[in-house]
PDB file of N, CA and C in Angstrom:
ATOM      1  N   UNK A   1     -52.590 -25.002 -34.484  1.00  0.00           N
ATOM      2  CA  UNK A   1     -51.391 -24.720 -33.742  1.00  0.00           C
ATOM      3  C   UNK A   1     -50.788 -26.048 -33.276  1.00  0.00           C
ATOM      4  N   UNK A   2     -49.322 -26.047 -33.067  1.00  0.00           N
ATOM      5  CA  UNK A   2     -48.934 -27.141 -33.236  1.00  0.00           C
ATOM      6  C   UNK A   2     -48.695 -27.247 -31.549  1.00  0.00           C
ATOM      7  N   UNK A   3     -48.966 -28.547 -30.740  1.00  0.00           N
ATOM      8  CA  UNK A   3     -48.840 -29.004 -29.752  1.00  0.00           C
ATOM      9  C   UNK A   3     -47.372 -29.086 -28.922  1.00  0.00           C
ATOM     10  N   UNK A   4     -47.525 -28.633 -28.255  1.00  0.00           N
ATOM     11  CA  UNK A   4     -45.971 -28.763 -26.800  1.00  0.00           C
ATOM     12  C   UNK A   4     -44.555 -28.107 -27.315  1.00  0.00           C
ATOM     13  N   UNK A   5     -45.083 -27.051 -28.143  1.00  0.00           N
ATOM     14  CA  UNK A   5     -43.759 -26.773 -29.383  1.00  0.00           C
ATOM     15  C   UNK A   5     -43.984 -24.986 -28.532  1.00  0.00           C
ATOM     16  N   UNK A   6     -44.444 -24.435 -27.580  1.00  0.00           N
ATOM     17  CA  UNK A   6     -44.320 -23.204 -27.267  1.00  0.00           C
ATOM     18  C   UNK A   6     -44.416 -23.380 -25.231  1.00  0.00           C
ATOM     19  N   UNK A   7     -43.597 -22.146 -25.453  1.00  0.00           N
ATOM     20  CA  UNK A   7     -42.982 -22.318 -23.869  1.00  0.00           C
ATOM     21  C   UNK A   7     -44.230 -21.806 -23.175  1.00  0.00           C
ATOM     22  N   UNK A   8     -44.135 -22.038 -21.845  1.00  0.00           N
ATOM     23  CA  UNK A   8     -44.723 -21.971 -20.603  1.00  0.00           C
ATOM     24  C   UNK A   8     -44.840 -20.045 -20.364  1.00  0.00           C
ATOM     25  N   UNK A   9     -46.145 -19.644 -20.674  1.00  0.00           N
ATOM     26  CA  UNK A   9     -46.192 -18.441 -20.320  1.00  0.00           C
ATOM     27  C   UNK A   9     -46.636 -17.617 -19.139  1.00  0.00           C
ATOM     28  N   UNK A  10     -45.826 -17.853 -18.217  1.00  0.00           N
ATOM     29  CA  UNK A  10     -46.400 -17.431 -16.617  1.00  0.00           C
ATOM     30  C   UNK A  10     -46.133 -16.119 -16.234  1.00  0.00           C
ATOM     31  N   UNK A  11     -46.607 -15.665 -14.720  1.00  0.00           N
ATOM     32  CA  UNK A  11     -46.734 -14.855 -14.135  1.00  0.00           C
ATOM     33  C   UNK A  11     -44.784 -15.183 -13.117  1.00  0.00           C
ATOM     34  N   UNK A  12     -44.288 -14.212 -13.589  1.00  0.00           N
ATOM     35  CA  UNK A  12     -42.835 -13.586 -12.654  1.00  0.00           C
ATOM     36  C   UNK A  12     -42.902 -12.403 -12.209  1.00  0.00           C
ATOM     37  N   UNK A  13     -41.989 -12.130 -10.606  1.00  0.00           N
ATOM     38  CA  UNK A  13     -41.672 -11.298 -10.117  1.00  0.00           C
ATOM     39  C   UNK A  13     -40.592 -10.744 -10.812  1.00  0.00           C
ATOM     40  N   UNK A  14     -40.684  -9.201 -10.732  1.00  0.00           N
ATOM     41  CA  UNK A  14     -38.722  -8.575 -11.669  1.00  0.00           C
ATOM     42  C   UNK A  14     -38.662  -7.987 -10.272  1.00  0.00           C
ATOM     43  N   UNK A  15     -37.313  -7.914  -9.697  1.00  0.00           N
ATOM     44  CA  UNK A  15     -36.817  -7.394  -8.770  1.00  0.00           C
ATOM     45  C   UNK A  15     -35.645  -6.404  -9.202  1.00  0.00           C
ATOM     46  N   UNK A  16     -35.881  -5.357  -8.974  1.00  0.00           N
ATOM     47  CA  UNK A  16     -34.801  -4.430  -9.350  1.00  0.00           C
ATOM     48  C   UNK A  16     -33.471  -3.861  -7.951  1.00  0.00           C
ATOM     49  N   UNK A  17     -32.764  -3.650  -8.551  1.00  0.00           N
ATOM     50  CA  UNK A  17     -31.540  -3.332  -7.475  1.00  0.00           C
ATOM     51  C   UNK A  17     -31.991  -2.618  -6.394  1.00  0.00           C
ATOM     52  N   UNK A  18     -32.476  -1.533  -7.348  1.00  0.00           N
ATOM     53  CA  UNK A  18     -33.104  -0.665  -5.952  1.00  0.00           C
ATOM     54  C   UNK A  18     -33.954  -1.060  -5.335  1.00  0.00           C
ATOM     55  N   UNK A  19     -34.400  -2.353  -5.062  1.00  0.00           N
ATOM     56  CA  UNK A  19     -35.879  -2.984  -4.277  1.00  0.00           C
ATOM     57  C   UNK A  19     -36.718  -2.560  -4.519  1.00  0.00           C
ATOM     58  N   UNK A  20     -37.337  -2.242  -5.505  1.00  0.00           N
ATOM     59  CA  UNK A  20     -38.659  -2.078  -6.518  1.00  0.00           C
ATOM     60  C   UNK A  20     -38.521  -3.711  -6.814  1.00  0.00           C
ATOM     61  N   UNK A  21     -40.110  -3.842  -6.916  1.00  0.00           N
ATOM     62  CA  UNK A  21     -40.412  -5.395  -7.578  1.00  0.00           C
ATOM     63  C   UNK A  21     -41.774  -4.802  -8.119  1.00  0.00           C
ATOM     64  N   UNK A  22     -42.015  -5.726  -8.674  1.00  0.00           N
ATOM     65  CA  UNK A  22     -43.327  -5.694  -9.957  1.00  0.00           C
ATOM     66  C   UNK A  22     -44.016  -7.218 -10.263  1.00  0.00           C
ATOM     67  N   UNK A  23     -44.999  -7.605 -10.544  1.00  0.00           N
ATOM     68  CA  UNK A  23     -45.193  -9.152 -11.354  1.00  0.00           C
ATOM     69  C   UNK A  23     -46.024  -8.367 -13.059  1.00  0.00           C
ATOM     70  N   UNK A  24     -45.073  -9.159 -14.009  1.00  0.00           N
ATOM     71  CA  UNK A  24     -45.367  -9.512 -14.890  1.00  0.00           C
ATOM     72  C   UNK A  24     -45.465 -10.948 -15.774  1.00  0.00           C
ATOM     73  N   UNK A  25     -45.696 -11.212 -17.097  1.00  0.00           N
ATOM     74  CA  UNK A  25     -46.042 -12.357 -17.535  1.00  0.00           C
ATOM     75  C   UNK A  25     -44.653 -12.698 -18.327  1.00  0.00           C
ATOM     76  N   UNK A  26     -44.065 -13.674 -18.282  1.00  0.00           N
ATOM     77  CA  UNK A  26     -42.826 -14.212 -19.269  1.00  0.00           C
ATOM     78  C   UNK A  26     -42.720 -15.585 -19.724  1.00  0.00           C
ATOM     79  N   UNK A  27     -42.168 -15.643 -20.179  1.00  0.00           N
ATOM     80  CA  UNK A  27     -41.513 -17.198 -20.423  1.00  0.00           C
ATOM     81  C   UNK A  27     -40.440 -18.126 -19.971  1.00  0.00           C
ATOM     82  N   UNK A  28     -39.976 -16.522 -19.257  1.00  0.00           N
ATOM     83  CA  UNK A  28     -38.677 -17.256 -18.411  1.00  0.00           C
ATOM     84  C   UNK A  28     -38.923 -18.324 -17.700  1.00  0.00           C
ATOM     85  N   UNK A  29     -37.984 -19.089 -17.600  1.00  0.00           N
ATOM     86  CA  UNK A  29     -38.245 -20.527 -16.611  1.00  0.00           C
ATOM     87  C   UNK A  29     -37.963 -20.287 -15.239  1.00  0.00           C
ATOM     88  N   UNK A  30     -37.515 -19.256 -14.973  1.00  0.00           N
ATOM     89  CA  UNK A  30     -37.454 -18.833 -13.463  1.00  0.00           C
ATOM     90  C   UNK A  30     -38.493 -18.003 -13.226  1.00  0.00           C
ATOM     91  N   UNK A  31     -38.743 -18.383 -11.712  1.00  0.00           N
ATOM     92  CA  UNK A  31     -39.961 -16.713 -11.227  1.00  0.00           C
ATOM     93  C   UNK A  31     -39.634 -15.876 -11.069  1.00  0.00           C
ATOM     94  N   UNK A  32     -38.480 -15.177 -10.958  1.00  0.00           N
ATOM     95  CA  UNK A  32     -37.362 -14.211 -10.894  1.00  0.00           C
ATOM     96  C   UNK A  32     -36.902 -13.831 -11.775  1.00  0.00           C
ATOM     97  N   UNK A  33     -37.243 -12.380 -11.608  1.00  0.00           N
ATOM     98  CA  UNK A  33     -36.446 -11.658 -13.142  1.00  0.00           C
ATOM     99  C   UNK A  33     -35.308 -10.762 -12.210  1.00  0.00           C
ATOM    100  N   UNK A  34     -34.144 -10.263 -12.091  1.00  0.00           N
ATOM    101  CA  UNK A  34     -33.466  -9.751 -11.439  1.00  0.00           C
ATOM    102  C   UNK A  34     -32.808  -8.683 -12.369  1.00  0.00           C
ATOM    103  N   UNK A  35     -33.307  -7.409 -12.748  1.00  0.00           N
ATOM    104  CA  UNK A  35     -33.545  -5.855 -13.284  1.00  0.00           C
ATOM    105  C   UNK A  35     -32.182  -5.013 -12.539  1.00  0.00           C
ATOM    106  N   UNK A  36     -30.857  -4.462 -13.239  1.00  0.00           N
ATOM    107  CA  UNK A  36     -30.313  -2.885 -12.149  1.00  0.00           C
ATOM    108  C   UNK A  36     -30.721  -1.925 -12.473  1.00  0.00           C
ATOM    109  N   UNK A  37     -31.847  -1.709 -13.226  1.00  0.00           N
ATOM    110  CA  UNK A  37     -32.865  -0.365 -13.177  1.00  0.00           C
ATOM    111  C   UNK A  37     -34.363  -0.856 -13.695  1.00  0.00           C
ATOM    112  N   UNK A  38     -35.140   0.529 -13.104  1.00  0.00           N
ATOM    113  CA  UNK A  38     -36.410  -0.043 -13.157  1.00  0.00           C
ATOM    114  C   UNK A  38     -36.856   1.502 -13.878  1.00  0.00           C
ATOM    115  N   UNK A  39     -38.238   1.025 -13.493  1.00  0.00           N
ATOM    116  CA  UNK A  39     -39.173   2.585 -13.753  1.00  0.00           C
ATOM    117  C   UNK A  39     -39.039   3.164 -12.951  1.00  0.00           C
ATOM    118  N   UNK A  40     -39.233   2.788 -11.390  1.00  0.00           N
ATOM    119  CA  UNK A  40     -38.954   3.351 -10.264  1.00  0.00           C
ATOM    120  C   UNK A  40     -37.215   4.087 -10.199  1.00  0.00           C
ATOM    121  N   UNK A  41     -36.468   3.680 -10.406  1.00  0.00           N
ATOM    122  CA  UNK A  41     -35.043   4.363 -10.143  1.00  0.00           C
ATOM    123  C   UNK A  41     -34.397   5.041 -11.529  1.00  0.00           C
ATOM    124  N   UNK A  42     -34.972   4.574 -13.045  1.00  0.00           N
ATOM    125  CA  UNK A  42     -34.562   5.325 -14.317  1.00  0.00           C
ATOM    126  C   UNK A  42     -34.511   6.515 -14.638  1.00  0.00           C
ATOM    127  N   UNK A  43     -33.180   7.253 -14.877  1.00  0.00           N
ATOM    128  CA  UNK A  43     -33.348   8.733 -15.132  1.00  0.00           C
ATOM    129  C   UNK A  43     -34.859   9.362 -15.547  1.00  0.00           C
ATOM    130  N   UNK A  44     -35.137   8.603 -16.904  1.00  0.00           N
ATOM    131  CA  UNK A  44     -35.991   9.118 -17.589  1.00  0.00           C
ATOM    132  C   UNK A  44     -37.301   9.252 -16.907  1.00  0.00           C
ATOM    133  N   UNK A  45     -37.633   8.327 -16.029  1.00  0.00           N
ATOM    134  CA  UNK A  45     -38.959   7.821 -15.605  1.00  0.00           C
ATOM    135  C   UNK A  45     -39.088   8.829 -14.008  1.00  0.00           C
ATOM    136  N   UNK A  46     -37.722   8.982 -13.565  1.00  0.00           N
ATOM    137  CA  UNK A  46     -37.927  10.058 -12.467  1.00  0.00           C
ATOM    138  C   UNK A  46     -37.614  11.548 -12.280  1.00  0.00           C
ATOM    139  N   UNK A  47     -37.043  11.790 -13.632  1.00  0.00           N
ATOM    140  CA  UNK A  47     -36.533  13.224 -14.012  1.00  0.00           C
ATOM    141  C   UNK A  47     -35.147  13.478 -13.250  1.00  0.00           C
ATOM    142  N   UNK A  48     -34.849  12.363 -12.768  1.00  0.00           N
ATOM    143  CA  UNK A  48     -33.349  12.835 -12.038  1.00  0.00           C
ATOM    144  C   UNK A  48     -32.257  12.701 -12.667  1.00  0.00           C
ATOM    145  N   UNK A  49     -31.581  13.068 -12.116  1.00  0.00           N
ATOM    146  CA  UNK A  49     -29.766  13.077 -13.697  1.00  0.00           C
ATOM    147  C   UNK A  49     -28.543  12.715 -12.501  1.00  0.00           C
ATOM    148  N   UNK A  50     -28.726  11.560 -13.056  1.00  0.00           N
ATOM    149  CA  UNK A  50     -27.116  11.121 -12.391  1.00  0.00           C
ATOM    150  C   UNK A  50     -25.931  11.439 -13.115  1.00  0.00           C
ATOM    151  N   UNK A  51     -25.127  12.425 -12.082  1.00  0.00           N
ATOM    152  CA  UNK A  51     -23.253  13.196 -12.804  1.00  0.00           C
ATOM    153  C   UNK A  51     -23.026  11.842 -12.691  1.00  0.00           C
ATOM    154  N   UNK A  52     -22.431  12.430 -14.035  1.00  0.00           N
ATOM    155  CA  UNK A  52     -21.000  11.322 -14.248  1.00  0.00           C
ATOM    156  C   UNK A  52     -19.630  12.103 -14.566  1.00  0.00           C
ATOM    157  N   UNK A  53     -18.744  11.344 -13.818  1.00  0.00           N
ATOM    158  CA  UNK A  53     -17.394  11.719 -14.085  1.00  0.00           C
ATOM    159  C   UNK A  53     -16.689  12.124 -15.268  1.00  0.00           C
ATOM    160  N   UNK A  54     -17.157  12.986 -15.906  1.00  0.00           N
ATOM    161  CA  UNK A  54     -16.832  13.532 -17.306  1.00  0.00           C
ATOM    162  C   UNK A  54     -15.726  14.558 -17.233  1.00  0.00           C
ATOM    163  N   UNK A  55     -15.455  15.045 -16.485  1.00  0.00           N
ATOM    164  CA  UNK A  55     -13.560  16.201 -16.021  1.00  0.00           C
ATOM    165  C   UNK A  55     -12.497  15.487 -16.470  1.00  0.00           C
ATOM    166  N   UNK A  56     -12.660  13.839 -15.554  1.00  0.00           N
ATOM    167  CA  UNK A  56     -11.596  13.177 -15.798  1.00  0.00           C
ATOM    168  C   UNK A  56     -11.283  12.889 -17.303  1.00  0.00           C
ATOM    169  N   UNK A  57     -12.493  12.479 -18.084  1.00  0.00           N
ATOM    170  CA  UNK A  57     -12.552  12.056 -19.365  1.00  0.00           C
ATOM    171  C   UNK A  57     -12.200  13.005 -20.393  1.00  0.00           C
ATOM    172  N   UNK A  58     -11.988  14.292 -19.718  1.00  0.00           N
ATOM    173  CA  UNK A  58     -11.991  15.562 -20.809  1.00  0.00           C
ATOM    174  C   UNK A  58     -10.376  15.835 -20.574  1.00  0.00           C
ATOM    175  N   UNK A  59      -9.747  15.937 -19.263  1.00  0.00           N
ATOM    176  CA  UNK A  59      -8.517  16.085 -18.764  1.00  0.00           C
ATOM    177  C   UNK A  59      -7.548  14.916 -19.434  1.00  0.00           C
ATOM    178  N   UNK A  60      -7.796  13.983 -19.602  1.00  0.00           N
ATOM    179  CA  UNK A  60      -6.881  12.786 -20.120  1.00  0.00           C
ATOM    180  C   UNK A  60      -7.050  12.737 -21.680  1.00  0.00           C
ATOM    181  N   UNK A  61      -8.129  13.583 -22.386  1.00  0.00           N
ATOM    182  CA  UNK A  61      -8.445  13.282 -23.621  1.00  0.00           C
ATOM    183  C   UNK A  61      -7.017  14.582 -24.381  1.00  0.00           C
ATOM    184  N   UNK A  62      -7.429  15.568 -23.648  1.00  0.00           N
ATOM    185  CA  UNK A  62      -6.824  16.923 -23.467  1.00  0.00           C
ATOM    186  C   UNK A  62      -5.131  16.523 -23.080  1.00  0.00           C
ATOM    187  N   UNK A  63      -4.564  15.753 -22.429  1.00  0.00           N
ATOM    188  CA  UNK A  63      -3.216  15.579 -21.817  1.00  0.00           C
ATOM    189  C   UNK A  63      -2.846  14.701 -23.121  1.00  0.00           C
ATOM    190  N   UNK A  64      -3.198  13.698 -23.748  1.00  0.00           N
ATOM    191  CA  UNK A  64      -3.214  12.947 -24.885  1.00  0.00           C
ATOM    192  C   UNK A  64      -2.653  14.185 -25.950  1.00  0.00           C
ATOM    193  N   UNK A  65      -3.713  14.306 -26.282  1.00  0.00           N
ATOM    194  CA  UNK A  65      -3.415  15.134 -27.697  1.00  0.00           C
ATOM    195  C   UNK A  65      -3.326  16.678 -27.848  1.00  0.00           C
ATOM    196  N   UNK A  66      -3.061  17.366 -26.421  1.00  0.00           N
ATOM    197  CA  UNK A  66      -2.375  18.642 -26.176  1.00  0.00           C
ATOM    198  C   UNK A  66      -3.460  19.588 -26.700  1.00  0.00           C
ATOM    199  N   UNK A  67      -2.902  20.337 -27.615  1.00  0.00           N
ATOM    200  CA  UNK A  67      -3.049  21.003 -28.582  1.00  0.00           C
ATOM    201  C   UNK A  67      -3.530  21.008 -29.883  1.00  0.00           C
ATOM    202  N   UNK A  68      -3.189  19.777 -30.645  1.00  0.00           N
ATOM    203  CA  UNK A  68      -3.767  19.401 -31.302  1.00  0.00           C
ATOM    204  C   UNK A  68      -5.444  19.122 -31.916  1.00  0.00           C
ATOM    205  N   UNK A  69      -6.041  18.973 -31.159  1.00  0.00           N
ATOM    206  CA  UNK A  69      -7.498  19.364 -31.598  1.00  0.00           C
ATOM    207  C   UNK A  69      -7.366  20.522 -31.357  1.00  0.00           C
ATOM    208  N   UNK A  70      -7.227  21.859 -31.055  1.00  0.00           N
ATOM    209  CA  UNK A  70      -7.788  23.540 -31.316  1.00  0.00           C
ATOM    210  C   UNK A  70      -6.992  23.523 -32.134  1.00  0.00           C
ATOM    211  N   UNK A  71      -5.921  22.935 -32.861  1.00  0.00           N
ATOM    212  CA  UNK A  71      -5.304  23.722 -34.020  1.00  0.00           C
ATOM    213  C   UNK A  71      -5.175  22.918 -34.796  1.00  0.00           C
ATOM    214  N   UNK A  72      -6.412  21.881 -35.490  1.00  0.00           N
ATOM    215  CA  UNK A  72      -6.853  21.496 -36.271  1.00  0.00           C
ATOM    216  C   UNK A  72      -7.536  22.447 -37.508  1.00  0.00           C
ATOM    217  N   UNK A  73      -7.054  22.199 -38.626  1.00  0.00           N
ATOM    218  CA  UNK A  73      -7.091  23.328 -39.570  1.00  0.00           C
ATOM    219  C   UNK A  73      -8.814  23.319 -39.978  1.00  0.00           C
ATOM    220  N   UNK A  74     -10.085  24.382 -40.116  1.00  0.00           N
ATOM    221  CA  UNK A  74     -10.955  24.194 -40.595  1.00  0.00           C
ATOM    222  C   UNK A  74     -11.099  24.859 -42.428  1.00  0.00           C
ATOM    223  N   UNK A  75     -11.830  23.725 -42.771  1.00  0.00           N
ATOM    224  CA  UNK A  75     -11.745  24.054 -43.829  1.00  0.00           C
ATOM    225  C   UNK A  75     -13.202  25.279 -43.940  1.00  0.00           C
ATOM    226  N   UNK A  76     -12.379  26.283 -44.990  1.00  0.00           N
ATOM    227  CA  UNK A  76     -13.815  27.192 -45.201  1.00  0.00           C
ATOM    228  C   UNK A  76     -14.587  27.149 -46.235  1.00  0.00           C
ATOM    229  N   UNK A  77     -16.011  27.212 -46.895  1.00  0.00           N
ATOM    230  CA  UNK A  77     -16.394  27.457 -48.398  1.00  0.00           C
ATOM    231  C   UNK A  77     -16.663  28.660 -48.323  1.00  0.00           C
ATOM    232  N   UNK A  78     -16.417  29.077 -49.241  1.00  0.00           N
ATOM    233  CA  UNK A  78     -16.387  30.385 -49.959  1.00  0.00           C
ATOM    234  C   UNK A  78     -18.270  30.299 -50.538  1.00  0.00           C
ATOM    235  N   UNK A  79     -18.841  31.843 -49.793  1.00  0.00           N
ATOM    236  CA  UNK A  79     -19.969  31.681 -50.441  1.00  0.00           C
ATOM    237  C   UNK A  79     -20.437  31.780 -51.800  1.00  0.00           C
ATOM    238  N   UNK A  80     -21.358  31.787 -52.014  1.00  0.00           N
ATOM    239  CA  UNK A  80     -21.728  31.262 -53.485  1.00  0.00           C
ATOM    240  C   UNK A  80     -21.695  32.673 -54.722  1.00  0.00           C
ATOM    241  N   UNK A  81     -21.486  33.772 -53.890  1.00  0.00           N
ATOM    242  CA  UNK A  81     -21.288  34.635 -54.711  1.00  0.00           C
ATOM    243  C   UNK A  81     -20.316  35.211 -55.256  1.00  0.00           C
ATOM    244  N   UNK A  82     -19.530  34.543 -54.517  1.00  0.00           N
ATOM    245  CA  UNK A  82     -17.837  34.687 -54.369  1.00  0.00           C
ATOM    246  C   UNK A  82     -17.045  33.373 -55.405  1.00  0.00           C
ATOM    247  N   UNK A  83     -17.907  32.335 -55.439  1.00  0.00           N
ATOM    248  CA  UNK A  83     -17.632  31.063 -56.234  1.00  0.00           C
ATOM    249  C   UNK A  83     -17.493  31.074 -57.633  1.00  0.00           C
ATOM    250  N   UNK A  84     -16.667  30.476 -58.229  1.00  0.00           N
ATOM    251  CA  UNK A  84     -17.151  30.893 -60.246  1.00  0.00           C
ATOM    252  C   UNK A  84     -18.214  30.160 -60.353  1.00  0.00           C
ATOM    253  N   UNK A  85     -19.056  30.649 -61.535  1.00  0.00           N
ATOM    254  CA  UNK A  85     -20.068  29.486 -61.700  1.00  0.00           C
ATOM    255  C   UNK A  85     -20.136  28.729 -62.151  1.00  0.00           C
ATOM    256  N   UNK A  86     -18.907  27.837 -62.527  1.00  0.00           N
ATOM    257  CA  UNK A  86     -18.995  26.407 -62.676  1.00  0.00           C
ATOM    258  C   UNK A  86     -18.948  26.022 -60.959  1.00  0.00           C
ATOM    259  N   UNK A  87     -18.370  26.524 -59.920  1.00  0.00           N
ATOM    260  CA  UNK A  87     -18.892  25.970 -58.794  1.00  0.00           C
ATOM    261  C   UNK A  87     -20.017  25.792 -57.984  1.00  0.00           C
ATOM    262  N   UNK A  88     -20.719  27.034 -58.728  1.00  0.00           N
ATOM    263  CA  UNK A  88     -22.230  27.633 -58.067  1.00  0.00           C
ATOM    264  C   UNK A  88     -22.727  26.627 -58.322  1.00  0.00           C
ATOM    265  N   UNK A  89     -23.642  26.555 -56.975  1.00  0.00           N
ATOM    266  CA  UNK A  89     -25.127  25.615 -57.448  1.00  0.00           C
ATOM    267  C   UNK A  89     -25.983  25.713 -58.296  1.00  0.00           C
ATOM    268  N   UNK A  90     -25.935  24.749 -59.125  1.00  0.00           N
ATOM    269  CA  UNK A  90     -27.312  24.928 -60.237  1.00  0.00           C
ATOM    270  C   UNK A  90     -28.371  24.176 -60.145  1.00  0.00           C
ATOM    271  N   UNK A  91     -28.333  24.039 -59.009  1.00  0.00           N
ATOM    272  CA  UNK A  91     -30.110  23.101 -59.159  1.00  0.00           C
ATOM    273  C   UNK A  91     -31.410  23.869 -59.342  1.00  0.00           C
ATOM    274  N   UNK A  92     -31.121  24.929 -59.744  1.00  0.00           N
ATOM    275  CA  UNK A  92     -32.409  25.925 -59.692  1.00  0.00           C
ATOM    276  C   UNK A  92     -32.679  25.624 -61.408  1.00  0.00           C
ATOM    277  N   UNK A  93     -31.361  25.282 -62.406  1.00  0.00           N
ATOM    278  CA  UNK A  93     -31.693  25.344 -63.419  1.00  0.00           C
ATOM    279  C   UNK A  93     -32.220  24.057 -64.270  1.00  0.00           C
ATOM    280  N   UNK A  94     -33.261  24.359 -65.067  1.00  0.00           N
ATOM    281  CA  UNK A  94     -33.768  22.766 -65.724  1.00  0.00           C
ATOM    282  C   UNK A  94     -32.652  22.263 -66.375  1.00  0.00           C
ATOM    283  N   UNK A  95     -33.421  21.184 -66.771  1.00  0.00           N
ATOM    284  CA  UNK A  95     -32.388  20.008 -67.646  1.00  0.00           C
ATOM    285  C   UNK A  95     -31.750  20.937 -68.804  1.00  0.00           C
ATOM    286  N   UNK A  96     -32.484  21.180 -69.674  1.00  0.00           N
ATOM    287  CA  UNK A  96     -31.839  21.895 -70.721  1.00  0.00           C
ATOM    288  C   UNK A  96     -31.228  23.095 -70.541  1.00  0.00           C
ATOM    289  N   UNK A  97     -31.229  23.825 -69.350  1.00  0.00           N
ATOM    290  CA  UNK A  97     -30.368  25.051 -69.503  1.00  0.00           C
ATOM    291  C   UNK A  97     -28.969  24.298 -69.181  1.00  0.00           C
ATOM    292  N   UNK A  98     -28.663  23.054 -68.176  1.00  0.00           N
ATOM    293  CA  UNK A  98     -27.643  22.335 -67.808  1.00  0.00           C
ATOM    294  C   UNK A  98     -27.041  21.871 -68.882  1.00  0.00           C
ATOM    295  N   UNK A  99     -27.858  21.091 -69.979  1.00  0.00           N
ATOM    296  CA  UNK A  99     -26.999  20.669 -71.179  1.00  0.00           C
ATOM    297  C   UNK A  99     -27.248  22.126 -71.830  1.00  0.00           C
ATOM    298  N   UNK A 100     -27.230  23.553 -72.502  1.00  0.00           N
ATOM    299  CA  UNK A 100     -26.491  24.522 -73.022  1.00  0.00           C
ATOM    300  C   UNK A 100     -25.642  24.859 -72.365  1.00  0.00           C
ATOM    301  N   UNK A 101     -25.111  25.055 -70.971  1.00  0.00           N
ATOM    302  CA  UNK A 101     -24.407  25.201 -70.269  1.00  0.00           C
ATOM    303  C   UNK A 101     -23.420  24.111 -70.535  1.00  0.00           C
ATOM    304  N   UNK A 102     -23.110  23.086 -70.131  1.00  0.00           N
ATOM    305  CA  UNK A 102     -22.541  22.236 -70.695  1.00  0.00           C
ATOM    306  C   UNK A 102     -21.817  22.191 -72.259  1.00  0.00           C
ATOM    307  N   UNK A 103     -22.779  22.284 -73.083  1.00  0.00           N
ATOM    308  CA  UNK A 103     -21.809  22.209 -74.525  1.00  0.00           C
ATOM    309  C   UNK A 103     -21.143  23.871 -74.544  1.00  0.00           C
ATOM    310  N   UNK A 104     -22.037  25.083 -74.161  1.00  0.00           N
ATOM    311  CA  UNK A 104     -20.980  25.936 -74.085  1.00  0.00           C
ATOM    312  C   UNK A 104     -19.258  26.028 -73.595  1.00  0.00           C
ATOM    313  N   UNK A 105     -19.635  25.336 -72.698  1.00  0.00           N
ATOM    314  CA  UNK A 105     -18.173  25.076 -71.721  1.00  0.00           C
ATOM    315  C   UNK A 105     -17.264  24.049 -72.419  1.00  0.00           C
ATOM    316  N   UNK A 106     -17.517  23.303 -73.313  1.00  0.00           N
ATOM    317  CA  UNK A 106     -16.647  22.351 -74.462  1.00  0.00           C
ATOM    318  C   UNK A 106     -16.643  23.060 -76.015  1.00  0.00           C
ATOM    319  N   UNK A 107     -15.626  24.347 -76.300  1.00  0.00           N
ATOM    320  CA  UNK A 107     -15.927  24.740 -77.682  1.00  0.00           C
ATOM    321  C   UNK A 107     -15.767  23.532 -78.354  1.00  0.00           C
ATOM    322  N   UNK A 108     -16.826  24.107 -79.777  1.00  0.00           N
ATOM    323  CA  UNK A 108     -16.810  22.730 -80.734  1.00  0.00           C
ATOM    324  C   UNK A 108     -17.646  21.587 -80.661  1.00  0.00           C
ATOM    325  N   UNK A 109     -18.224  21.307 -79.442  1.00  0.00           N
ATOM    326  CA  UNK A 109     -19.120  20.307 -79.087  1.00  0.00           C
ATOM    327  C   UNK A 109     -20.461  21.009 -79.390  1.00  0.00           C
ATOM    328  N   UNK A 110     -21.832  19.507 -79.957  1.00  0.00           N
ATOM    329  CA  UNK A 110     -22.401  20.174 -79.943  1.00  0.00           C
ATOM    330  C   UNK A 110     -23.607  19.806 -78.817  1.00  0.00           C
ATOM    331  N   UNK A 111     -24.976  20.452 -79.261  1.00  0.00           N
ATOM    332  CA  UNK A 111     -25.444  20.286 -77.533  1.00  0.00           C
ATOM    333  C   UNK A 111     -26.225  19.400 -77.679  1.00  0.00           C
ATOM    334  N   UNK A 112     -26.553  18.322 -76.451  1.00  0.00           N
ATOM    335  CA  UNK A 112     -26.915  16.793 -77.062  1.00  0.00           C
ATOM    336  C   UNK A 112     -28.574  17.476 -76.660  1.00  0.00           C
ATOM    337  N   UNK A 113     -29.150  16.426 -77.428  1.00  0.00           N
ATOM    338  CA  UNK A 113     -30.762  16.912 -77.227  1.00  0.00           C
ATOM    339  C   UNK A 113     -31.110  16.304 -76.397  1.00  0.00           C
ATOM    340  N   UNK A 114     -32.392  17.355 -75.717  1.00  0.00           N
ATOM    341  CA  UNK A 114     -32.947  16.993 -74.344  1.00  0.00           C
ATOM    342  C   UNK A 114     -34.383  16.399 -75.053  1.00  0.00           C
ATOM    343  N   UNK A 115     -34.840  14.978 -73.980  1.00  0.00           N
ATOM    344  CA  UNK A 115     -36.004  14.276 -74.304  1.00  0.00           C
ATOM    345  C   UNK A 115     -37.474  15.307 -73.643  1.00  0.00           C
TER     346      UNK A 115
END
């Protein structure tokens, strides 16, 4: 290992907003790590759910473009029994029923051979 070529790996305090502190090991050059969430105050870590202002965000999205998103046209597919069967899915069928299928659908062609 090569000499004076890797940083200083010490013991720091993290101080979080909410005044939770902790010591762990870093490299930082300060003893101070300064955290605005911790384990102690993180949704996840305390099961709590901070609202957020989401009305406003829905009301201005909504005043923007009116109407327009609910009468956005959806497109429908037609189920598969209802489809011709050149649209139907054929993945059920092997290689070679795909190429007879195929040269049928080109009169005159003939059907290329399967390996």
């Amino acid at each position: 290992m090569k000499q004076d070529i890797h940083p200083q790996y010490q013991t720091v305090t993290v101080q979080c907003a909410c005044g939770s502190s902790f010591e762990t090991r870093s490299a930082a050059k300060d003893n101070v790590i300064q955290t605005d969430v911790c384990s102690a105050c993180h949704p996840f870590f305390t099961g709590k759910q901070k609202l957020m202002d989401t009305a406003g965000r829905i009301d201005r999205l909504k005043k923007k473009f009116g109407n327009k998103i609910a009468a956005a046209p959806v497109k429908k597919i037609a189920p598969a029994a209802v489809r011709p069967a050149a649209q139907a899915s054929s993945s059920k069928l092997s290689i070679k029923d795909k190429l007879k299928q195929a040269a049928q659908q080109k009169p005159g062609a003939e059907a290329p051979k399967a390996e």
